[in-house]
ModelCIF file with pLDDT and N, C-alpha, C, O atoms, coordinates in Angstrom:
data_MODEL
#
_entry.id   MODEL 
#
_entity.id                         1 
_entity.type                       polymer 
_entity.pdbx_number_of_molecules   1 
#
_entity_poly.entity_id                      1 
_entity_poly.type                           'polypeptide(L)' 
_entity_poly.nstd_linkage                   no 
_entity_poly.nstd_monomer                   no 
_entity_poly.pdbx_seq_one_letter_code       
;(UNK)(UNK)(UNK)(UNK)(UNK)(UNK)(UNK)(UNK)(UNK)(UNK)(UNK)(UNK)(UNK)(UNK)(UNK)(UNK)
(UNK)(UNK)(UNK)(UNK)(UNK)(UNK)(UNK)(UNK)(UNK)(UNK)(UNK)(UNK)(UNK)(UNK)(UNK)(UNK)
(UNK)(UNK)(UNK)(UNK)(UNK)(UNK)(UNK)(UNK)(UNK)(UNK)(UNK)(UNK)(UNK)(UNK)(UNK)(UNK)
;
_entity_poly.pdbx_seq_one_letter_code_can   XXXXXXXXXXXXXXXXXXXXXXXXXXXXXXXXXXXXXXXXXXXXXXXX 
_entity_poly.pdbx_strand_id                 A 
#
loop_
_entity_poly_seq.entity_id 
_entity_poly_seq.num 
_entity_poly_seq.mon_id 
_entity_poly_seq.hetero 
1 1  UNK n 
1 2  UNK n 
1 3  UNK n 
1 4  UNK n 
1 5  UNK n 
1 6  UNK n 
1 7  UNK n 
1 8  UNK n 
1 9  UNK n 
1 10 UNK n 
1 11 UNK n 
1 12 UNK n 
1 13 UNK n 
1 14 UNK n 
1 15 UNK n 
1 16 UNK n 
1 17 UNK n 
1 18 UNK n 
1 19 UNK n 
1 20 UNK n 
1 21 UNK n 
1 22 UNK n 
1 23 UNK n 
1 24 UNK n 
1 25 UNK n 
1 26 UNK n 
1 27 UNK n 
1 28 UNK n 
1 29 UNK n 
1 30 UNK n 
1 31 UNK n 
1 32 UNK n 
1 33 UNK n 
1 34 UNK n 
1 35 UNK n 
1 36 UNK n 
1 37 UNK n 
1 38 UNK n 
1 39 UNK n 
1 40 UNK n 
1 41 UNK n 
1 42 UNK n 
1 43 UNK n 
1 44 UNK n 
1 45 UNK n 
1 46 UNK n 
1 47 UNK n 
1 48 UNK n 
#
_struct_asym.id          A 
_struct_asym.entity_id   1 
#
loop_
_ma_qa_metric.id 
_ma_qa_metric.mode 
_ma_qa_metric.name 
_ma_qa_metric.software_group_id 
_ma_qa_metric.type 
1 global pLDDT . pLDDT 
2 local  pLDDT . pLDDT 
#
_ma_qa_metric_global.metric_id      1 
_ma_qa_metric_global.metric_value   75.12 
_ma_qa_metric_global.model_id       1 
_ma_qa_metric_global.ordinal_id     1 
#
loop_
_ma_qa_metric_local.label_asym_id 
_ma_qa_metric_local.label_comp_id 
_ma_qa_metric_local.label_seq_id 
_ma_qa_metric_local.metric_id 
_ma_qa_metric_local.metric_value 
_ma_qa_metric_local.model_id 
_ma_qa_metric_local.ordinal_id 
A UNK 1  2 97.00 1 1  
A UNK 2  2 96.00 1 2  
A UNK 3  2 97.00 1 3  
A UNK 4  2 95.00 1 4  
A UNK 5  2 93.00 1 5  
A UNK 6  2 86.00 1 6  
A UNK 7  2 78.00 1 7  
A UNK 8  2 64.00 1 8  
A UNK 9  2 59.00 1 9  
A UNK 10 2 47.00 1 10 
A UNK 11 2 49.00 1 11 
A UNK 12 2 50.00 1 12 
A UNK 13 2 52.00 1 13 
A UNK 14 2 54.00 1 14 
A UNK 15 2 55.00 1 15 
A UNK 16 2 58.00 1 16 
A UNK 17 2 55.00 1 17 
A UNK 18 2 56.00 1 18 
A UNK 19 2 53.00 1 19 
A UNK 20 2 50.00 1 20 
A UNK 21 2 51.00 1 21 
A UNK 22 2 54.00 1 22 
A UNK 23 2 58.00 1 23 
A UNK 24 2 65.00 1 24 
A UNK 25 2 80.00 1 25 
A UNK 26 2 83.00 1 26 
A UNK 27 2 86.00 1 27 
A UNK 28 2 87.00 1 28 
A UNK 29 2 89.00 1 29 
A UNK 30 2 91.00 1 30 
A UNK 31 2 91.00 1 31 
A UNK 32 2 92.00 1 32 
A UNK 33 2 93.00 1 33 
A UNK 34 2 93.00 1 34 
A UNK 35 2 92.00 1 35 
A UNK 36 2 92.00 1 36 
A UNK 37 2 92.00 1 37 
A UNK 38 2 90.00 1 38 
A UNK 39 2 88.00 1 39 
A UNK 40 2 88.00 1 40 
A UNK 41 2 87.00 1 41 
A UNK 42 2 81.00 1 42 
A UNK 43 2 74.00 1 43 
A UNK 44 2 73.00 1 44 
A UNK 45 2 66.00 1 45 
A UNK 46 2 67.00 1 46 
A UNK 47 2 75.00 1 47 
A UNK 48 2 84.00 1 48 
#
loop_
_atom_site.group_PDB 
_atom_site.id 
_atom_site.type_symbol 
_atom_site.label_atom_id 
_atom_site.label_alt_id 
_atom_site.label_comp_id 
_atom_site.label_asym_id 
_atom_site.label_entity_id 
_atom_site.label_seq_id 
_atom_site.pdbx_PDB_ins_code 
_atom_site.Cartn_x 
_atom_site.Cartn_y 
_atom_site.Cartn_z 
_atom_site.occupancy 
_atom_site.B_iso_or_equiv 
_atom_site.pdbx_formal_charge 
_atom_site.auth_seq_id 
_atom_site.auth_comp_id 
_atom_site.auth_asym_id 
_atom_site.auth_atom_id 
_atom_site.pdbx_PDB_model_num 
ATOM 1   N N  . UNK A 1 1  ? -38.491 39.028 47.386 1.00 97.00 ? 1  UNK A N  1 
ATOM 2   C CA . UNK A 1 1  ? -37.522 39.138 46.294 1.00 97.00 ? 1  UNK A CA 1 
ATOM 3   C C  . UNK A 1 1  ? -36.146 39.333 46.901 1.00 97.00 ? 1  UNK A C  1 
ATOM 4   O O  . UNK A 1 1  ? -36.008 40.227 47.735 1.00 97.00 ? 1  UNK A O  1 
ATOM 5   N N  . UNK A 1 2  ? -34.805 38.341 46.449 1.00 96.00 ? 2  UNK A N  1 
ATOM 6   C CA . UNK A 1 2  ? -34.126 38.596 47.285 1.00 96.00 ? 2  UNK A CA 1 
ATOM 7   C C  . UNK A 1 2  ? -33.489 39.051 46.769 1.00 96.00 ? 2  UNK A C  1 
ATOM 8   O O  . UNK A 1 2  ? -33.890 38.859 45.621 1.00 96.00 ? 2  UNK A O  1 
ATOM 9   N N  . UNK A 1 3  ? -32.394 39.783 46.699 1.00 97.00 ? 3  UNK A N  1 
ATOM 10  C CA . UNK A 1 3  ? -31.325 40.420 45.323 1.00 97.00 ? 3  UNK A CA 1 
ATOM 11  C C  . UNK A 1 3  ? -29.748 40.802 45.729 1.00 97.00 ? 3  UNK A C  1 
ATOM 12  O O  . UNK A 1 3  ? -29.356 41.442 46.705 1.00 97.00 ? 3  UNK A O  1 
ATOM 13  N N  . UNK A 1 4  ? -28.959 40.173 44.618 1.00 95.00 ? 4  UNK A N  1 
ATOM 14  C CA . UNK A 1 4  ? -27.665 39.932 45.028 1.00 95.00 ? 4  UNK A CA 1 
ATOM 15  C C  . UNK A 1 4  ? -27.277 40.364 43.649 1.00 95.00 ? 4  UNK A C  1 
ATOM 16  O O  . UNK A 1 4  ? -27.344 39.886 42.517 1.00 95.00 ? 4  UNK A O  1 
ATOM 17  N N  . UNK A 1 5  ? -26.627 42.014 44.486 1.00 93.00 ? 5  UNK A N  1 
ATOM 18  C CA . UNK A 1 5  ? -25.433 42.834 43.979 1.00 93.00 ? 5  UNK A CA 1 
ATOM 19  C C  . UNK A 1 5  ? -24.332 42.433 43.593 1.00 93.00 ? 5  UNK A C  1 
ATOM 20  O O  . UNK A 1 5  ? -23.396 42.401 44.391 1.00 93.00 ? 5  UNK A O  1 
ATOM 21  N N  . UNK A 1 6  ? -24.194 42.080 42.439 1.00 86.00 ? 6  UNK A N  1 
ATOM 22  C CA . UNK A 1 6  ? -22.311 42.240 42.018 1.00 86.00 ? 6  UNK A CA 1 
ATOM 23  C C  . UNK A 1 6  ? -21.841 43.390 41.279 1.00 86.00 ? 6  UNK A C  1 
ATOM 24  O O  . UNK A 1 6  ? -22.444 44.267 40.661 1.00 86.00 ? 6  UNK A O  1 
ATOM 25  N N  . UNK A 1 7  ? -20.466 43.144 41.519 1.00 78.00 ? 7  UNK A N  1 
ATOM 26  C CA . UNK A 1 7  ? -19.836 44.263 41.220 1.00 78.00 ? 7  UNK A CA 1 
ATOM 27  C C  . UNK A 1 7  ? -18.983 43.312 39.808 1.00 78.00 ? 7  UNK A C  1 
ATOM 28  O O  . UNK A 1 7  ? -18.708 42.278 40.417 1.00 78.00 ? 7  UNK A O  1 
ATOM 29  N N  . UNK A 1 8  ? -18.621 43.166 38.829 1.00 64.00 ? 8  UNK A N  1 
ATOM 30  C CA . UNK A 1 8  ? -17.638 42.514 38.100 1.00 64.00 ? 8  UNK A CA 1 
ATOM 31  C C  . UNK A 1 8  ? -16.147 42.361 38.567 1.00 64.00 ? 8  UNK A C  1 
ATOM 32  O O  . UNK A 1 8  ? -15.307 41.461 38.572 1.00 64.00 ? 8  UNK A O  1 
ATOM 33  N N  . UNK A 1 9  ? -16.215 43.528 38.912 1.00 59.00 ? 9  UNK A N  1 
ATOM 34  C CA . UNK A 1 9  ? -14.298 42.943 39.329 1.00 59.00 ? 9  UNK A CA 1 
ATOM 35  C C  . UNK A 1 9  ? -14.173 42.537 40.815 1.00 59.00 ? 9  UNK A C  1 
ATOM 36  O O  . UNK A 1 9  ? -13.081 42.443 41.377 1.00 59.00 ? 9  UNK A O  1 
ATOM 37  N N  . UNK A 1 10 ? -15.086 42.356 41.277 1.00 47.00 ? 10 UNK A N  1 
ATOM 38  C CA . UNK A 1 10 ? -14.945 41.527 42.929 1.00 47.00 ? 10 UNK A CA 1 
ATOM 39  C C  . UNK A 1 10 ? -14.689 39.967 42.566 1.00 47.00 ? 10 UNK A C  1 
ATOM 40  O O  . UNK A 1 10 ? -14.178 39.225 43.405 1.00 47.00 ? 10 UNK A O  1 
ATOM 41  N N  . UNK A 1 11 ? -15.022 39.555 41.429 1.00 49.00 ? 11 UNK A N  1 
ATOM 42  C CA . UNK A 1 11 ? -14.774 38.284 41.364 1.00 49.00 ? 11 UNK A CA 1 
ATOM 43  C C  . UNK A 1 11 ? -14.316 37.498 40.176 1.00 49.00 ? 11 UNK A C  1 
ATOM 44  O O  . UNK A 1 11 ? -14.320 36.274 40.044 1.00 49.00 ? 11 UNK A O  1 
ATOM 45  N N  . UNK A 1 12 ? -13.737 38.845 38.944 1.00 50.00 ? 12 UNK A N  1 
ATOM 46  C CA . UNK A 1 12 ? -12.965 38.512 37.578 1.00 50.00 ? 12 UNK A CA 1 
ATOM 47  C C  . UNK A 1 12 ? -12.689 37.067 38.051 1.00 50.00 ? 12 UNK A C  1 
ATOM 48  O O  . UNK A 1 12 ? -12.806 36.681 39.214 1.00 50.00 ? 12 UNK A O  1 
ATOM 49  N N  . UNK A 1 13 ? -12.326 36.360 37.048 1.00 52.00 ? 13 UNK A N  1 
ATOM 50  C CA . UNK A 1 13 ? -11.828 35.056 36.770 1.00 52.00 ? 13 UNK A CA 1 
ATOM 51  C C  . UNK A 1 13 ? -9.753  35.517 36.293 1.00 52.00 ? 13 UNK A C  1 
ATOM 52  O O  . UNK A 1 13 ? -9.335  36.451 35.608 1.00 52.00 ? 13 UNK A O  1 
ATOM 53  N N  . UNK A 1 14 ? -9.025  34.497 36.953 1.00 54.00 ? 14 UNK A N  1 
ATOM 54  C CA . UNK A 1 14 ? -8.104  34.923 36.556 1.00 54.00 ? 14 UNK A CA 1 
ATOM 55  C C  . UNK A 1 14 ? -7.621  35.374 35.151 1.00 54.00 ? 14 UNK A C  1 
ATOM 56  O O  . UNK A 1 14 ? -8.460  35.095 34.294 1.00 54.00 ? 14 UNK A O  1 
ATOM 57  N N  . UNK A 1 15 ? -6.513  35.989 34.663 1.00 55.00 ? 15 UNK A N  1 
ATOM 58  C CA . UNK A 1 15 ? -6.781  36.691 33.036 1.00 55.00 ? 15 UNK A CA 1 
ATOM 59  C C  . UNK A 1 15 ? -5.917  35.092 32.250 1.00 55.00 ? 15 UNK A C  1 
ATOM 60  O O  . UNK A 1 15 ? -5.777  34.817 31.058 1.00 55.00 ? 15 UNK A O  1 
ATOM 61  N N  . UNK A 1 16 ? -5.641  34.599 33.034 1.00 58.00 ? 16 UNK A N  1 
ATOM 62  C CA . UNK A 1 16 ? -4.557  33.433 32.194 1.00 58.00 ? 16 UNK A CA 1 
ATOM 63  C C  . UNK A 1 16 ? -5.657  32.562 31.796 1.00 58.00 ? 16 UNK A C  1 
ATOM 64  O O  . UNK A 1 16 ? -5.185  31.592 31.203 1.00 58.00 ? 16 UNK A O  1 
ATOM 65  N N  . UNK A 1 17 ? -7.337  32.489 31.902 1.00 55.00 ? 17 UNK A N  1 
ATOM 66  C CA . UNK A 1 17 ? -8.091  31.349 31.930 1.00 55.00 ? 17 UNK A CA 1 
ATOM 67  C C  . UNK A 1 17 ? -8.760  31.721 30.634 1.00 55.00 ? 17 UNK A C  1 
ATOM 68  O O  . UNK A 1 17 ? -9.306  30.830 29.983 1.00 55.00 ? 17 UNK A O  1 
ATOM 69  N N  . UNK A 1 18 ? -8.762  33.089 30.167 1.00 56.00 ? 18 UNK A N  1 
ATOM 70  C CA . UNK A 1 18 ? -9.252  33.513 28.823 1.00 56.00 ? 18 UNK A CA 1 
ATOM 71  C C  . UNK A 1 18 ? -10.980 33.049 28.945 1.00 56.00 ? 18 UNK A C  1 
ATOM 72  O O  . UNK A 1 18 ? -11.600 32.302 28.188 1.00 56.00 ? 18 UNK A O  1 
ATOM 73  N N  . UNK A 1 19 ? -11.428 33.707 30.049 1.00 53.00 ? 19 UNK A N  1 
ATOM 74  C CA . UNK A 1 19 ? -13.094 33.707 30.551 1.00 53.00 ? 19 UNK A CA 1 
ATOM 75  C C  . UNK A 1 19 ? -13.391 34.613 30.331 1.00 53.00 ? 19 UNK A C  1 
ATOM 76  O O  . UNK A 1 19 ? -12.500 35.451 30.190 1.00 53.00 ? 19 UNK A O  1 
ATOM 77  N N  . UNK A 1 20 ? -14.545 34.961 30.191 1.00 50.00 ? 20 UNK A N  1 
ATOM 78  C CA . UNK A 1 20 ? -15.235 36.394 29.784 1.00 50.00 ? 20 UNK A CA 1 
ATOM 79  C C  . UNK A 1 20 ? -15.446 36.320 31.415 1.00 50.00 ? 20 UNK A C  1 
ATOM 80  O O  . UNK A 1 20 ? -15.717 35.294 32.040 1.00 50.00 ? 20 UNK A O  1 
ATOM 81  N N  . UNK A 1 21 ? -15.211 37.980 32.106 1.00 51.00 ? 21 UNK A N  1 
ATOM 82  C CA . UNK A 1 21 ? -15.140 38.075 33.393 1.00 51.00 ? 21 UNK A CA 1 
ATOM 83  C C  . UNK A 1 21 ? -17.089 38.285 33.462 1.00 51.00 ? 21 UNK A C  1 
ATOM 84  O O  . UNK A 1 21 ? -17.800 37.539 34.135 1.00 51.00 ? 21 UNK A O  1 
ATOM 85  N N  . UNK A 1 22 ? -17.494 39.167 32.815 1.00 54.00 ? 22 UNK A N  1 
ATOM 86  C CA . UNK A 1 22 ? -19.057 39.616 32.805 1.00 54.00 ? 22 UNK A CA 1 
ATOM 87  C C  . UNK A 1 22 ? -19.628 37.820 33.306 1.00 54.00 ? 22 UNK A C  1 
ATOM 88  O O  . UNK A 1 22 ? -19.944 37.476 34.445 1.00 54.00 ? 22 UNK A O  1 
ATOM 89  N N  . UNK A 1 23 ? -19.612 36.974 32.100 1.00 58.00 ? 23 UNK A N  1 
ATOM 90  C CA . UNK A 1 23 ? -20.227 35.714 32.288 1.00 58.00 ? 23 UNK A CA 1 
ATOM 91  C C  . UNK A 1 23 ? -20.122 34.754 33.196 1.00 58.00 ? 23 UNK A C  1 
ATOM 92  O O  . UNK A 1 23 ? -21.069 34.032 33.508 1.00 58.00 ? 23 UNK A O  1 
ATOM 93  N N  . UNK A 1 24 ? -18.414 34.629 33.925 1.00 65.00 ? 24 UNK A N  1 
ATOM 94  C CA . UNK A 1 24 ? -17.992 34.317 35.185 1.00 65.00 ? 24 UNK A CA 1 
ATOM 95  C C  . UNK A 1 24 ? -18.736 34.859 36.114 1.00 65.00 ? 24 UNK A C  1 
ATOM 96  O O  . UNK A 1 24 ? -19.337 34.147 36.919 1.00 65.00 ? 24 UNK A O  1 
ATOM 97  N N  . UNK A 1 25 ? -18.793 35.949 36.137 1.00 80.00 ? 25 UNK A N  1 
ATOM 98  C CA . UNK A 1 25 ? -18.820 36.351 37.412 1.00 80.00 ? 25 UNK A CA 1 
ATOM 99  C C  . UNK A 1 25 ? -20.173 36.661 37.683 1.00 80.00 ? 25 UNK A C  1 
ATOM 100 O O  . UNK A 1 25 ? -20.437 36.963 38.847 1.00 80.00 ? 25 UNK A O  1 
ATOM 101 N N  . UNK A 1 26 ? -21.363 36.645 36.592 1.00 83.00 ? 26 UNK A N  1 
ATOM 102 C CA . UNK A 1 26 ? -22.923 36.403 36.742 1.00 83.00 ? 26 UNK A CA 1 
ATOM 103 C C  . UNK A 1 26 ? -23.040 34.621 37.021 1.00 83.00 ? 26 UNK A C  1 
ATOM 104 O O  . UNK A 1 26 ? -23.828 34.101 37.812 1.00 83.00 ? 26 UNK A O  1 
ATOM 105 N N  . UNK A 1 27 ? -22.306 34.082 36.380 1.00 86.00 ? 27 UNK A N  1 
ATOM 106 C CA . UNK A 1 27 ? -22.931 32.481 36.976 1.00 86.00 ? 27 UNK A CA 1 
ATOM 107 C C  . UNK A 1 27 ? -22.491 32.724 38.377 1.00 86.00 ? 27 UNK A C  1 
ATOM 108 O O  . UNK A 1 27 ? -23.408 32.647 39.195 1.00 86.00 ? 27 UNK A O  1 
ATOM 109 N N  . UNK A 1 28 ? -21.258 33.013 38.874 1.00 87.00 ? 28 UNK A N  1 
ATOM 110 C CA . UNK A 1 28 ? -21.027 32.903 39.941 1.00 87.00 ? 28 UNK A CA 1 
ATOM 111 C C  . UNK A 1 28 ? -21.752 33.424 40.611 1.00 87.00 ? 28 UNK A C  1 
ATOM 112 O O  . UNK A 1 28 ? -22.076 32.576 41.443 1.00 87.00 ? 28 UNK A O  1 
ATOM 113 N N  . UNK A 1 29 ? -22.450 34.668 40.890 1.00 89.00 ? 29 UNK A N  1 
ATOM 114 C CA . UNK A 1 29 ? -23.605 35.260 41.603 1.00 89.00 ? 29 UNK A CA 1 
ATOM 115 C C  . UNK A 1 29 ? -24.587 34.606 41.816 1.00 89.00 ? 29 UNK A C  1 
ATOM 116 O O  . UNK A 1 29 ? -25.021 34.550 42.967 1.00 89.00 ? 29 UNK A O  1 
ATOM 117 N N  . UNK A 1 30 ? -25.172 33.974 40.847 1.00 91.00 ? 30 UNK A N  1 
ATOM 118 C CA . UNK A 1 30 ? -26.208 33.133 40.430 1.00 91.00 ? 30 UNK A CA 1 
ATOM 119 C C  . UNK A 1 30 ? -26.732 32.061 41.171 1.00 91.00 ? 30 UNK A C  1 
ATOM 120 O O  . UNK A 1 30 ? -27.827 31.701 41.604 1.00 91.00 ? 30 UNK A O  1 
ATOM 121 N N  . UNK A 1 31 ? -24.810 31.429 41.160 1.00 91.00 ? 31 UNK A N  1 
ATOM 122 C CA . UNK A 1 31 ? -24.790 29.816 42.117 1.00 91.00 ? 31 UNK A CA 1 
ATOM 123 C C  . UNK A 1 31 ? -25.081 30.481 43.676 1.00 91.00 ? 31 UNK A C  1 
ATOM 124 O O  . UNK A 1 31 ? -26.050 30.170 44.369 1.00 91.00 ? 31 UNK A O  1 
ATOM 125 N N  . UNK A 1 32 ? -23.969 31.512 44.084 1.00 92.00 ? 32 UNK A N  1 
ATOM 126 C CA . UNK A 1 32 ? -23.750 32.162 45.514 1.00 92.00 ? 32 UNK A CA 1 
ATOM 127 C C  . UNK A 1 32 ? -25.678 32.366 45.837 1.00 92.00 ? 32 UNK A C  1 
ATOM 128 O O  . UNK A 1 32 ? -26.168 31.707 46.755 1.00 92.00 ? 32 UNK A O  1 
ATOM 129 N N  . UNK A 1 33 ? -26.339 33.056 45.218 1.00 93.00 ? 33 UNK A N  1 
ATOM 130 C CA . UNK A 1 33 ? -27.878 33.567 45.480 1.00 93.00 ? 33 UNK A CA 1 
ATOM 131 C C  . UNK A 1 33 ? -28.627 32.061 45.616 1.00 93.00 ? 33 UNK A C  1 
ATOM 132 O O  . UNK A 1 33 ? -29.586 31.933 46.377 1.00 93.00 ? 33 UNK A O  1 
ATOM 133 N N  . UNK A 1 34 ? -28.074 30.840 44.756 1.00 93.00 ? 34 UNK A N  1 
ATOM 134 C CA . UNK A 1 34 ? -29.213 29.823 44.764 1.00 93.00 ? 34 UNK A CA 1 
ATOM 135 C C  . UNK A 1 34 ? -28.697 28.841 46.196 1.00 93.00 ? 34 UNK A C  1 
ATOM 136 O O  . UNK A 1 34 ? -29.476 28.051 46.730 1.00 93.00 ? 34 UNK A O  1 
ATOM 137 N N  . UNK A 1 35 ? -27.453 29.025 46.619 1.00 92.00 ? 35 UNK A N  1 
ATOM 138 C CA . UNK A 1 35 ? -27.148 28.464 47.651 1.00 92.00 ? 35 UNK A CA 1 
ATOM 139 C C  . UNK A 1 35 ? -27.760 28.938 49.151 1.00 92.00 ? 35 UNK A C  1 
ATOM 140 O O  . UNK A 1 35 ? -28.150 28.270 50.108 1.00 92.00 ? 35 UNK A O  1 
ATOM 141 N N  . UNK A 1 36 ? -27.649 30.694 48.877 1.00 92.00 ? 36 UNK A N  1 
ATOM 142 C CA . UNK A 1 36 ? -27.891 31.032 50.082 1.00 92.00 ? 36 UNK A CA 1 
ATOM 143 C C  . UNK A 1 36 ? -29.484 30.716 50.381 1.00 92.00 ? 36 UNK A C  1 
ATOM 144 O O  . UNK A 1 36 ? -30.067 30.330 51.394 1.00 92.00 ? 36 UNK A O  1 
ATOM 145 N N  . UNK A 1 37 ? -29.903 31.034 49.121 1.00 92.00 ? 37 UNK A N  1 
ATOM 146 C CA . UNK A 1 37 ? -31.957 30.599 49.522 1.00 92.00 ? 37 UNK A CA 1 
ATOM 147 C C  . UNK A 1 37 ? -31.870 29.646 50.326 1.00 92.00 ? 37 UNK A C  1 
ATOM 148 O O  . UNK A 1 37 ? -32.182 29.612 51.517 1.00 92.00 ? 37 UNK A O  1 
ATOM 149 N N  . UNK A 1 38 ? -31.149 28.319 49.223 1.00 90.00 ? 38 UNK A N  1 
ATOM 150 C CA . UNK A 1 38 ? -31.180 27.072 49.637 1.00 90.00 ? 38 UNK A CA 1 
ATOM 151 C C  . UNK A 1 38 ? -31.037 26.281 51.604 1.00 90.00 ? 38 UNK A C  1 
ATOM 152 O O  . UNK A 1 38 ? -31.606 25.376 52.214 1.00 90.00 ? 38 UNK A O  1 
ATOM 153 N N  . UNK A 1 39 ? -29.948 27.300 51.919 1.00 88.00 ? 39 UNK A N  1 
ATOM 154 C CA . UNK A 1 39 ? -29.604 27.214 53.116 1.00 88.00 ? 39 UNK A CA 1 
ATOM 155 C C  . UNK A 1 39 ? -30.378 27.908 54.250 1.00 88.00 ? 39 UNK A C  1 
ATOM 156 O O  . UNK A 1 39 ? -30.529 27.553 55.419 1.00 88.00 ? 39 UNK A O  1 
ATOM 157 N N  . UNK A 1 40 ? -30.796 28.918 53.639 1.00 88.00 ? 40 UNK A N  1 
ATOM 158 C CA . UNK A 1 40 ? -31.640 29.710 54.459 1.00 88.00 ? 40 UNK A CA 1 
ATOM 159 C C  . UNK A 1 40 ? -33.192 29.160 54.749 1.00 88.00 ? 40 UNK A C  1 
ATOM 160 O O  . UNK A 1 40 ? -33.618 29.043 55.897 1.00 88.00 ? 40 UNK A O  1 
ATOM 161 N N  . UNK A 1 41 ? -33.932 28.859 53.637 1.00 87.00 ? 41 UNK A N  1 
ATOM 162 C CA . UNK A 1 41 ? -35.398 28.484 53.501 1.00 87.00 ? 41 UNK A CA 1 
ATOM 163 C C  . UNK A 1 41 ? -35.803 26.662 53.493 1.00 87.00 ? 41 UNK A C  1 
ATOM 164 O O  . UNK A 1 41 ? -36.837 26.079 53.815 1.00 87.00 ? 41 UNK A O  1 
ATOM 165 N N  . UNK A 1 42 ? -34.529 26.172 52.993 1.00 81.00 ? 42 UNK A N  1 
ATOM 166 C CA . UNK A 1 42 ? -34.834 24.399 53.000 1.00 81.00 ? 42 UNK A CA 1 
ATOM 167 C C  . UNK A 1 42 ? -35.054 23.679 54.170 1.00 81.00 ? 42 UNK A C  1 
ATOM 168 O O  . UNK A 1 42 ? -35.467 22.522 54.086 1.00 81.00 ? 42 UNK A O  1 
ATOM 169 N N  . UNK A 1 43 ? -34.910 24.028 54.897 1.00 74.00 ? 43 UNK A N  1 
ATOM 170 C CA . UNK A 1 43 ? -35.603 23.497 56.049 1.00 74.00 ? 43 UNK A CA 1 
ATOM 171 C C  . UNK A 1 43 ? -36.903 23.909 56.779 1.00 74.00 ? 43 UNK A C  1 
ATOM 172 O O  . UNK A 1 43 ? -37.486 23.376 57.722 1.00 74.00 ? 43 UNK A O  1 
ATOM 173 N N  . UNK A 1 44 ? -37.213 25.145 55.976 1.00 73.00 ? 44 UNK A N  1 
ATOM 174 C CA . UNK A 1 44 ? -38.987 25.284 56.424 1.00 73.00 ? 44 UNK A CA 1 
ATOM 175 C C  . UNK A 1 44 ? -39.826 25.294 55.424 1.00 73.00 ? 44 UNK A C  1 
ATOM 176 O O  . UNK A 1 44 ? -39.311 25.932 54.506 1.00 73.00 ? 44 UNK A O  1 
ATOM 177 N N  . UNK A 1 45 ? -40.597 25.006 55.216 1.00 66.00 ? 45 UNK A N  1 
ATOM 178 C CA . UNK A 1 45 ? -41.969 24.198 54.715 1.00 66.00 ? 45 UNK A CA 1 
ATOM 179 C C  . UNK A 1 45 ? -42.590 25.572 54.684 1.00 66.00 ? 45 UNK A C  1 
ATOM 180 O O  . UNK A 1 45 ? -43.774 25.287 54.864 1.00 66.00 ? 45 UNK A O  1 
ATOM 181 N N  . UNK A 1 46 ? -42.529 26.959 54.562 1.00 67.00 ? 46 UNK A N  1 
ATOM 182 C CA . UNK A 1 46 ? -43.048 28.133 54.271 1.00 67.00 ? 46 UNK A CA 1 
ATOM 183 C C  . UNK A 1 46 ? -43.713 28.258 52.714 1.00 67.00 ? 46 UNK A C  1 
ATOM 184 O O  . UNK A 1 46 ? -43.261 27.751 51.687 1.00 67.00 ? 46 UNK A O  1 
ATOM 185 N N  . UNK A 1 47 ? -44.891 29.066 52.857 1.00 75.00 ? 47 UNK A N  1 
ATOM 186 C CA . UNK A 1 47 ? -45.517 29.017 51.066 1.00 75.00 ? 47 UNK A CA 1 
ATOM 187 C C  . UNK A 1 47 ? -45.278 30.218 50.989 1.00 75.00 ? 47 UNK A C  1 
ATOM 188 O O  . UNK A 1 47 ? -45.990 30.707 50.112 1.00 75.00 ? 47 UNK A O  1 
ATOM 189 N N  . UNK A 1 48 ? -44.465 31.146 51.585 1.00 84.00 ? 48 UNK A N  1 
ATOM 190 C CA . UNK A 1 48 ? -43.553 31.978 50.878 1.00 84.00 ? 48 UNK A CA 1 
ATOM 191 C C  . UNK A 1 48 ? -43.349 32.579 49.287 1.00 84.00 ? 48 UNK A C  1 
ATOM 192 O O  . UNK A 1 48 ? -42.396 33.312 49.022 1.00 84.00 ? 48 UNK A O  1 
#
C-alpha cells in the first residue's frame, strides 16, 4: 500500500483561477501517486 500525504496548501491552485484548492490539489496527488507507481514498478513484471 503506497500512500501519499498532502497537505492542501503545498499545492493551492492560484486564487485568480477560481478552483476549489481541496479538489486541485487531491487530483493533483492522485496524478503525482499514479506516476510515481508507474515509474517505479512498469518495468517489472512483479505479481505484487
Amino acid at each position: 500500500l503506497a500512500v501519499l500525504v498532502w497537505r492542501h496548501c503545498d499545492t493551492d491552485p492560484p486564487p485568480e483561477t477560481n478552483r476549489s484548492p481541496l479538489k486541485g490539489t487531491r487530483t493533483a496527488a492522485m496524478r503525482l501517486l499514479k506516476n510515481i507507481l508507474n515509474d517505479v514498478f512498469a518495468a517489472t513484471h512483479d505479481t505484487v
